[in-house]
Structures are given as structure tokens and as C-alpha cells.
C-alpha atoms as a PDB file:
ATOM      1  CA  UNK A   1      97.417 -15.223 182.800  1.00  0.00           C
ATOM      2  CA  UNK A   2      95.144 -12.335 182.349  1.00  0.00           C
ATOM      3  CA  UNK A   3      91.495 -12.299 181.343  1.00  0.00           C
ATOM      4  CA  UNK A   4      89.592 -10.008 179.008  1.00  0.00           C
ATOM      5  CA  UNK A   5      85.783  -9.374 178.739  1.00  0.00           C
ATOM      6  CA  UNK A   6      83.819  -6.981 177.130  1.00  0.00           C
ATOM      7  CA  UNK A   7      80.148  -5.838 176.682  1.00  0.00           C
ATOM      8  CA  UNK A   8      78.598  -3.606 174.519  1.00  0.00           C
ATOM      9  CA  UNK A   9      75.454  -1.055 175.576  1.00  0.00           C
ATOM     10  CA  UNK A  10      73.485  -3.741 173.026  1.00  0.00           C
ATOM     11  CA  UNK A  11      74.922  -6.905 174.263  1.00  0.00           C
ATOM     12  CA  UNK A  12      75.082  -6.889 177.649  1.00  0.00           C
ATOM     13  CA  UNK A  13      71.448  -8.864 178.249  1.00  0.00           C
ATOM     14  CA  UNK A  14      72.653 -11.191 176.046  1.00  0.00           C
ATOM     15  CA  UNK A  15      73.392 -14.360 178.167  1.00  0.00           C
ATOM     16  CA  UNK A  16      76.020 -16.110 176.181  1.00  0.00           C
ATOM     17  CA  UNK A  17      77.973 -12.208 175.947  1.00  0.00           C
ATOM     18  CA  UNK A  18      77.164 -11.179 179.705  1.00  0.00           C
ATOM     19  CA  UNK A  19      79.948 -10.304 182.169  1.00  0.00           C
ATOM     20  CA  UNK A  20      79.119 -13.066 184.418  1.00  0.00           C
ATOM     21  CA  UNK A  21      78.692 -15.497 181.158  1.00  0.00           C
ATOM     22  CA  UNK A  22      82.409 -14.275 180.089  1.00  0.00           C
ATOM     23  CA  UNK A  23      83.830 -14.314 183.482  1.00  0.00           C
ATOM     24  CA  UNK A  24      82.238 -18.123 184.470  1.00  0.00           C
ATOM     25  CA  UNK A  25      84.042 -19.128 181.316  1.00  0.00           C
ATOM     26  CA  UNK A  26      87.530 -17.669 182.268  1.00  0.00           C
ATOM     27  CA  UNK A  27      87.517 -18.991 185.466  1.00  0.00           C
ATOM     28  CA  UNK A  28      86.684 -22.659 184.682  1.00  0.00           C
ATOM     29  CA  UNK A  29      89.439 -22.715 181.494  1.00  0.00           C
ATOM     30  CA  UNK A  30      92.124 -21.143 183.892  1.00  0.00           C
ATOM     31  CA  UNK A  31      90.875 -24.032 186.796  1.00  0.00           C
ATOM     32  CA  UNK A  32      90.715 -26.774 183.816  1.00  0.00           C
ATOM     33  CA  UNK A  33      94.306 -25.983 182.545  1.00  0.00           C
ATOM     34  CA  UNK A  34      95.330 -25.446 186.224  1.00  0.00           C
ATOM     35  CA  UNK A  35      96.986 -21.962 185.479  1.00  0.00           C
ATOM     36  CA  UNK A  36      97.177 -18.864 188.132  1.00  0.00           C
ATOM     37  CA  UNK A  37      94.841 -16.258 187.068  1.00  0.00           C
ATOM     38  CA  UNK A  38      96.041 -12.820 187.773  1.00  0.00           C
ATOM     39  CA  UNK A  39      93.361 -10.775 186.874  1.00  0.00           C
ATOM     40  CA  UNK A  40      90.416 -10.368 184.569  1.00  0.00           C
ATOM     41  CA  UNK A  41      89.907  -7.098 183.211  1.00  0.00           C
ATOM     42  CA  UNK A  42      86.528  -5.523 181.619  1.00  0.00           C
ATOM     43  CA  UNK A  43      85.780  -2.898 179.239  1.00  0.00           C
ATOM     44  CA  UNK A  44      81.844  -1.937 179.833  1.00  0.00           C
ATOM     45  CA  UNK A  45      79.550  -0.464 176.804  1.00  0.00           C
ATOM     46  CA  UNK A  46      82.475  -0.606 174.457  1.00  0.00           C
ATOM     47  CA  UNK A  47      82.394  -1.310 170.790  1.00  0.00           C
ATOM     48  CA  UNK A  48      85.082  -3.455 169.127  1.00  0.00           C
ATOM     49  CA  UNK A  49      85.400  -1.424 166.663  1.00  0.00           C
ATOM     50  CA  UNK A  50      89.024  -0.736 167.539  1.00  0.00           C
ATOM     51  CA  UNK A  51      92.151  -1.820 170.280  1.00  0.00           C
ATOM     52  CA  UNK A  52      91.524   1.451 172.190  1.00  0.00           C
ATOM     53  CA  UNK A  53      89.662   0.354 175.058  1.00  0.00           C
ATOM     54  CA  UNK A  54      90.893   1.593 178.483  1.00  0.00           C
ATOM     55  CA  UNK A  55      91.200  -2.280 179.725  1.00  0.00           C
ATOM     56  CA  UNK A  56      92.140  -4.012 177.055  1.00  0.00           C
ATOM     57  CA  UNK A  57      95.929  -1.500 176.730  1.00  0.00           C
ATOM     58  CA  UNK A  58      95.966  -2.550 180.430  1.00  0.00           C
ATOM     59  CA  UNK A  59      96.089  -6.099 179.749  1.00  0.00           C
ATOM     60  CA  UNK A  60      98.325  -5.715 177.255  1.00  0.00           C
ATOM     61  CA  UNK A  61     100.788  -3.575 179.229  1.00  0.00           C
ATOM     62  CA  UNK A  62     100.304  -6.343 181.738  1.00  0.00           C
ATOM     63  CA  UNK A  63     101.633  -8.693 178.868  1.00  0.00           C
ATOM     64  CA  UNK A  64     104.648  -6.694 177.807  1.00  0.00           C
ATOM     65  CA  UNK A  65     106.235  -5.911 180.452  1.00  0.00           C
ATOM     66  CA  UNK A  66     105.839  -9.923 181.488  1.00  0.00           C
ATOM     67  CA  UNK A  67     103.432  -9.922 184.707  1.00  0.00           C
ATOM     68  CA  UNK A  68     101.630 -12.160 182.441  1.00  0.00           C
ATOM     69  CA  UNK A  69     101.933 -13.964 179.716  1.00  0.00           C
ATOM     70  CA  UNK A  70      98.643 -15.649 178.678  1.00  0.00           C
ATOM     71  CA  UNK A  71      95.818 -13.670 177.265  1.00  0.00           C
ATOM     72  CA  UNK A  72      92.302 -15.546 177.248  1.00  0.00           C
ATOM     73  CA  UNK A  73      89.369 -14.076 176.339  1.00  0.00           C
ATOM     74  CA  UNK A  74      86.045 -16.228 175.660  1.00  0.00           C
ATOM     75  CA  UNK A  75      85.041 -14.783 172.279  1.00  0.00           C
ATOM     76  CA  UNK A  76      86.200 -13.308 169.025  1.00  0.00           C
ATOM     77  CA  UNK A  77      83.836 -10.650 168.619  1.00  0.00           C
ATOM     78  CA  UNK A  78      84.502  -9.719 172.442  1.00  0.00           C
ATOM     79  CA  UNK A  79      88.795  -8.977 171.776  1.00  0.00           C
ATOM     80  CA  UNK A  80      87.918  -7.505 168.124  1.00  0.00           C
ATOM     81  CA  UNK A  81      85.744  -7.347 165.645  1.00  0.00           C
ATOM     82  CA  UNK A  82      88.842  -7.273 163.292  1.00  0.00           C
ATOM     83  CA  UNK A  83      91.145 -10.011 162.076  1.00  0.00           C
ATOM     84  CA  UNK A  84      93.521  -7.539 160.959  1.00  0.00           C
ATOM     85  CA  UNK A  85      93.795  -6.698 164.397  1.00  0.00           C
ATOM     86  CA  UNK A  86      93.531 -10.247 165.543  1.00  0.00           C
ATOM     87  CA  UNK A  87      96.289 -11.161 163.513  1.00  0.00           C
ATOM     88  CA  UNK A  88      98.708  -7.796 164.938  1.00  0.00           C
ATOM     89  CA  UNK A  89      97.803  -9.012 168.455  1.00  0.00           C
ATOM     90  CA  UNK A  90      99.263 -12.732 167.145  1.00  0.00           C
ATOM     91  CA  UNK A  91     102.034 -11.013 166.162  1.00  0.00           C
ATOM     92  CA  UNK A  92     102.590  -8.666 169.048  1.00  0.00           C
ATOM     93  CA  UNK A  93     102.472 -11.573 171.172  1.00  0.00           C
ATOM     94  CA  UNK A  94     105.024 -13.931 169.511  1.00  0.00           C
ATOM     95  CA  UNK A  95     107.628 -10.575 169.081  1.00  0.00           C
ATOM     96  CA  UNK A  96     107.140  -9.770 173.019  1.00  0.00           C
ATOM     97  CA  UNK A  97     106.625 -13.572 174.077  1.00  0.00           C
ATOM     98  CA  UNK A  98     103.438 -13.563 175.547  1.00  0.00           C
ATOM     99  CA  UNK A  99     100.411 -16.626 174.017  1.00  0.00           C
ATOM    100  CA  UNK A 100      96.688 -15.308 173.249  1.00  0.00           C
ATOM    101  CA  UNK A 101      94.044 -17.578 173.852  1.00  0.00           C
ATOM    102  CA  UNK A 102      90.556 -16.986 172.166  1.00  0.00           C
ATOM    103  CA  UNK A 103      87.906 -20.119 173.208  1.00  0.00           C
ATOM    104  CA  UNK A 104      85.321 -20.006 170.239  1.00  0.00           C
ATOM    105  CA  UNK A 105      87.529 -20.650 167.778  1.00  0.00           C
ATOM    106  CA  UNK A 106      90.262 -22.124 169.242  1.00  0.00           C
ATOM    107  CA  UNK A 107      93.148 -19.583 168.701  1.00  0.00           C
ATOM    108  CA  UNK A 108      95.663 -21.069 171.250  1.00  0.00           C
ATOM    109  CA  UNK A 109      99.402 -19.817 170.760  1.00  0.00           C
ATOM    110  CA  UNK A 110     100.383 -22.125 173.802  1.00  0.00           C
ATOM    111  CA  UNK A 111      99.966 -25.291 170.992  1.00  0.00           C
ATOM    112  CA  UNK A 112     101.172 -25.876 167.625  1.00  0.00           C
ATOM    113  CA  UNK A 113      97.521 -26.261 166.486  1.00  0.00           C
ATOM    114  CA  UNK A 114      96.015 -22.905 167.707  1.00  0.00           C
ATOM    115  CA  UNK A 115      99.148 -21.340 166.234  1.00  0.00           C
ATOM    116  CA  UNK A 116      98.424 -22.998 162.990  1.00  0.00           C
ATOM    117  CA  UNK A 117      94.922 -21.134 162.954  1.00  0.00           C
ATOM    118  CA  UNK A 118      96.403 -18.449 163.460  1.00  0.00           C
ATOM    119  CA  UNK A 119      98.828 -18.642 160.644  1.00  0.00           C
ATOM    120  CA  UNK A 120      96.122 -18.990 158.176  1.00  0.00           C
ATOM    121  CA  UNK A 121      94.064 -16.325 159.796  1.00  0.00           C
ATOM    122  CA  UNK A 122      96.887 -13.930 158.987  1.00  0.00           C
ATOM    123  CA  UNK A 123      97.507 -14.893 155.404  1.00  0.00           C
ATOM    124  CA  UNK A 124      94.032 -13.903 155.347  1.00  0.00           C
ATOM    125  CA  UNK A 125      94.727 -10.453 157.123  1.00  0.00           C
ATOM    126  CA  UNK A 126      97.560  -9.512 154.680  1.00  0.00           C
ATOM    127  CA  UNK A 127      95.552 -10.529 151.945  1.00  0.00           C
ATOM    128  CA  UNK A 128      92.934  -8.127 153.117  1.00  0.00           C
ATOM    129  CA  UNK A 129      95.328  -5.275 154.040  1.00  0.00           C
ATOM    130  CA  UNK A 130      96.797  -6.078 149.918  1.00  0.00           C
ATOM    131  CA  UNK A 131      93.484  -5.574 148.879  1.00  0.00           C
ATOM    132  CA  UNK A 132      92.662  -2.271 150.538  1.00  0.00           C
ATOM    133  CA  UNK A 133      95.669  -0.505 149.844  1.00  0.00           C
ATOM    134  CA  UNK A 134      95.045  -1.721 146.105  1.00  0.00           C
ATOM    135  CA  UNK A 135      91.552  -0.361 146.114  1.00  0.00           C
ATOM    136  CA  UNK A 136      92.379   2.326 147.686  1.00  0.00           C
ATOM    137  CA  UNK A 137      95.185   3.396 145.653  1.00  0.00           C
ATOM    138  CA  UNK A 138      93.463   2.763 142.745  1.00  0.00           C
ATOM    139  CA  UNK A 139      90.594   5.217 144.128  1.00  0.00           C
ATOM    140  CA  UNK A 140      93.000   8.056 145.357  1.00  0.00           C
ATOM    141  CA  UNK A 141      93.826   7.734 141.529  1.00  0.00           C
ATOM    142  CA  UNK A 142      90.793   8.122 139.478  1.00  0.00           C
ATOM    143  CA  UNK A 143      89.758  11.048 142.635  1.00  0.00           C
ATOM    144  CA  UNK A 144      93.516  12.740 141.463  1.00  0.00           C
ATOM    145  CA  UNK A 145      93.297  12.332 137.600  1.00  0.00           C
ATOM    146  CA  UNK A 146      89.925  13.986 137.890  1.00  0.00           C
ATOM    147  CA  UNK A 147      91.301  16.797 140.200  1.00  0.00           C
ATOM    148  CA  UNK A 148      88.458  16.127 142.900  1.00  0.00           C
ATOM    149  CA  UNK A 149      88.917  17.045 146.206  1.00  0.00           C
ATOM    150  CA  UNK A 150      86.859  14.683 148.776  1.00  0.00           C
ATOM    151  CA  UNK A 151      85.342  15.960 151.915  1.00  0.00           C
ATOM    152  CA  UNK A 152      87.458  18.117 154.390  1.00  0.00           C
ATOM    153  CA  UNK A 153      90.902  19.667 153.485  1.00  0.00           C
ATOM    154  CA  UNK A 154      93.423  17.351 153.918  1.00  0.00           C
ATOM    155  CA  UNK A 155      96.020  17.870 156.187  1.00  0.00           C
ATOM    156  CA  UNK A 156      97.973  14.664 155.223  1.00  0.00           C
ATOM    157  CA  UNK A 157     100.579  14.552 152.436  1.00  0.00           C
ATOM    158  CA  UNK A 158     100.744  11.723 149.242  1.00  0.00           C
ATOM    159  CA  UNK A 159     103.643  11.027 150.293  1.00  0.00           C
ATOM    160  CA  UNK A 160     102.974  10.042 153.843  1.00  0.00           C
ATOM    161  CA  UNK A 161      99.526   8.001 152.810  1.00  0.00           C
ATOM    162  CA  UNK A 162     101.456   6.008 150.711  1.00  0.00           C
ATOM    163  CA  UNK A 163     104.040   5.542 152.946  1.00  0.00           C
ATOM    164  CA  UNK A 164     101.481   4.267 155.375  1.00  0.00           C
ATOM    165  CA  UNK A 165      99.978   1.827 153.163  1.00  0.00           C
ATOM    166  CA  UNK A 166     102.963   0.409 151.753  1.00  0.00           C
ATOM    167  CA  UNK A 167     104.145  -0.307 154.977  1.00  0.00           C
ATOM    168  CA  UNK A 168     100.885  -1.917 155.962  1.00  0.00           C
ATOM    169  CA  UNK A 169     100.827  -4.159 152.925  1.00  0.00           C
ATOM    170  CA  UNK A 170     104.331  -5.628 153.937  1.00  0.00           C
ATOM    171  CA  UNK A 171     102.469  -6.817 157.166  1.00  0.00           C
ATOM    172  CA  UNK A 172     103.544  -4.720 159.672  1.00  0.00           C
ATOM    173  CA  UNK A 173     101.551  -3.493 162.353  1.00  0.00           C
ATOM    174  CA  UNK A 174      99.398   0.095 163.530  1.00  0.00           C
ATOM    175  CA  UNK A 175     102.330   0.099 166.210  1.00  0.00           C
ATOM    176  CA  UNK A 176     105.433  -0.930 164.167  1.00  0.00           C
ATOM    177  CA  UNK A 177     104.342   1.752 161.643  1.00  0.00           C
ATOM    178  CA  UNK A 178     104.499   4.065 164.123  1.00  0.00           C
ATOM    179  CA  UNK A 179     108.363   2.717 165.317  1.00  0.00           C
ATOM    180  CA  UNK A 180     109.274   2.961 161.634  1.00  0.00           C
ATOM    181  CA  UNK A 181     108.129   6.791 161.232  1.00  0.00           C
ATOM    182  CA  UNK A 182     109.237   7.674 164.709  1.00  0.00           C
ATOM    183  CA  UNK A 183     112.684   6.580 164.327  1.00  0.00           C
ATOM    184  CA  UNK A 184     112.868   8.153 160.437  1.00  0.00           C
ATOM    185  CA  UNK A 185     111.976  11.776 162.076  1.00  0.00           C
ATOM    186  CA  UNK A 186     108.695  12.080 160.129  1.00  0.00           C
ATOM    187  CA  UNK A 187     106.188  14.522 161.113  1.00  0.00           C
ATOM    188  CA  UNK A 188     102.336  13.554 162.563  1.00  0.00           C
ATOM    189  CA  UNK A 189      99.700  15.752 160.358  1.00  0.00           C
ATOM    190  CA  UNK A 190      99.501  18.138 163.172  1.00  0.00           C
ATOM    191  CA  UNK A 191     103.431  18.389 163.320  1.00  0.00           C
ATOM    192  CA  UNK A 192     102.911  17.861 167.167  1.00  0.00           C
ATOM    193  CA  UNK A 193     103.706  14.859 169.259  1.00  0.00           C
ATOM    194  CA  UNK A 194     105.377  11.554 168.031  1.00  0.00           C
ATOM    195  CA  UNK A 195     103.203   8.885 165.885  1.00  0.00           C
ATOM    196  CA  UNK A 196     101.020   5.976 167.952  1.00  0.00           C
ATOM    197  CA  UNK A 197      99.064   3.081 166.738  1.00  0.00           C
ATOM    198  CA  UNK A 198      95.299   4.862 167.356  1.00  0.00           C
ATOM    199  CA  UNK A 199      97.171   7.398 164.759  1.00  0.00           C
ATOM    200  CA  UNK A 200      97.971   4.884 162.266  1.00  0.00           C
ATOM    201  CA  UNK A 201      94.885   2.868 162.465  1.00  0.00           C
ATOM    202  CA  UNK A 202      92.782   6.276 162.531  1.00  0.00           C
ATOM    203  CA  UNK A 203      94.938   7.028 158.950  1.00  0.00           C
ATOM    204  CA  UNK A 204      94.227   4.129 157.135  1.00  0.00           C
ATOM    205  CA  UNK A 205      90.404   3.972 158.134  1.00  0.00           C
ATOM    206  CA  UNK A 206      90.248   7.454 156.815  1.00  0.00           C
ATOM    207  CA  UNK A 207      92.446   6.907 153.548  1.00  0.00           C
ATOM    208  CA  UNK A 208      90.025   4.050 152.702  1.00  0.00           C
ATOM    209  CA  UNK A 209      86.848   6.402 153.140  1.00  0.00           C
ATOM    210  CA  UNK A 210      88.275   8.833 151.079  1.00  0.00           C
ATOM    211  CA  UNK A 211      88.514   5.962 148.641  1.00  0.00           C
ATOM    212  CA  UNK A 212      85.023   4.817 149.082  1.00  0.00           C
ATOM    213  CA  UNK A 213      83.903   8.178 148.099  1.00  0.00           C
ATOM    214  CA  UNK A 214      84.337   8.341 144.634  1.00  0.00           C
END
């Protein structure tokens, strides 16, 4: 298995979010379970406001290409501040075979209860992601009817956005949407290189500010 801590600038005096605090934890849940641990990796003074953490894509390179297959991390709020992306890291790890353990809450793929939590957590998730694409559609609207144009010129087409979003509300994930518009041929904003999760996710986080604006 493969560990994962992270600390913030504003968390890291914090003793129950502290590196040692995080690591202590690891390494007495990989001795208690008697599992080999490979490695724990740490992203320092880095928000969770995203995946796109330097250590974190490590571990989960790690995990795909099978020199692990156990993610543990002690904390929520230390993997993601997100269940949306929670819930695509569930699902990443059941399509490429690999379990994600988080301690607070008991998310444990390697039993039928942790992936029960799990389950419900990402009812929840597409819930939410139905939800914003609703609102937000419903916001591009009124912005449209009333022939506003929000912020910065937009170098995205209708056509695309909604593409996006209907894609996300069918549950798929930042990196599956970019599969799906890879293999279909269809163009990044820029027109230059081919489409990748941080893309996707960067997208949708702007679509639903342009929402908010109205």
C-alpha cells in the first residue's frame, strides 16, 4: 500500500493534521492490518482544493500501473476537500482495481461495509453534480436571454460547455471526460494539446462562476 499526507501553510501546527500526526497514524494501521507499506508520500503547504498536487498524481500513478494497490490516507479533508472528487477516486479505483482507505470516516473499499459508504457518498456526488449543471444551465440561460456577456471573453463554445456538463451529470469523471473528447477529435479552447482532467475540472469550476454571476 501507499500512504498519503498533506498539510496546509494553516494547518501544519495543528497536532491532530501534522506530518508526524498523519504519518504515526499510517504506520500503526499498515502494522495493525499487517500489510507492506511501500511508501508514504506528502504534499507540503497544499490546499485541497483540487487532485493536482505533485504527490498525490504520484501515488496514484503508483496505483495504476499496480505497484500498489491500497491507498490510505488518515483524513478526509487531507485527500480532498471534495466528495465529488472523493467519489471519482472510488471510482477510479474500482475501474483500475486498486482499494482507497480513508480512517475518519471509515471509507474502506477492501470491505463490503466501507464500500457501502461509499456508495451512498456517491449518490450524493451525482446528486450534487445534477444540481450544478441544473443551476448552472438555468443561469447561462437567463445571462443569454438577456444578451449579457459575463467577465472575460469567452474562448469556450455552447456547445462544448454543455457537452461537458452533460457528460458530468451522467457520472463520469474530470478524466473520463477527457477520454470521451479525446477519442471524438474535439478541440481544447486553445486548439492546442489534447484534453486532461485539471482541464475539465478547471471548465466546470469556471462554467459555474459564470453562473453565479448573474
Amino acid at each position: 500500500m501507499v500512504g498519503y499526507c498533506r498539510v496546509s501553510t494553516d494547518k501544519q501546527v495543528e497536532a491532530n493534521n501534522s506530518l508526524p500526526f498523519q504519518e504515526d497514524k499510517i504506520w500503526n494501521e499498515t502494522n495493525n492490518r499487517g500489510w507492506a507499506l511501500k511508501e508514504i508520500l506528502v504534499d507540503e503547504g497544499r490546499s485541497a482544493k483540487d487532485l493536482d498536487r505533485p504527490n498525490l498524481q504520484k501515488a496514484l500513478a503508483m496505483l495504476s500501473s499496480g505497484k500498489c494497490n491500497i491507498l490510505m490516507v488518515t483524513k478526509l479533508d487531507r485527500l480532498s476537500r471534495s466528495v465529488i472528487d472523493v467519489c471519482d477516486l472510488g471510482a477510479r479505483a474500482k475501474k483500475e482495481g486498486w482499494k482507497l482507505l480513508i480512517l475518519d470516516i471509515n471509507i474502506d473499499t477492501t470491505c463490503p461495509s466501507g464500500e457501502m459508504i461509499l456508495t451512498v457518498l456517491s449518490a450524493l456526488s451525482q446528486w450534487e453534480r445534477q444540481m450544478i449543471s441544473a443551476r448552472t444551465k438555468e443561469g447561462l440561460s437567463v445571462v443569454r436571454s438577456k444578451g449579457t456577456k459575463l467577465g472575460r471573453p469567452k474562448v469556450r463554445s455552447q456547445e462544448l460547455d454543455d457537452q461537458i456538463l452533460s457528460l458530468r451529470a451522467k457520472n463520469h469523471t474530470y478524466q473520463e471526460i477527457a477520454d470521451i473528447l479525446n477519442e471524438k477529435r474535439i478541440k481544447t479552447p486553445t486548439g492546442k494539446g489534447v484534453w486532461r482532467y485539471q482541464g475539465i475540472q478547471r471548465i466546470l469550476r469556471d462554467i459555474e462562476k459564470e453562473a453565479e454571476q448573474d
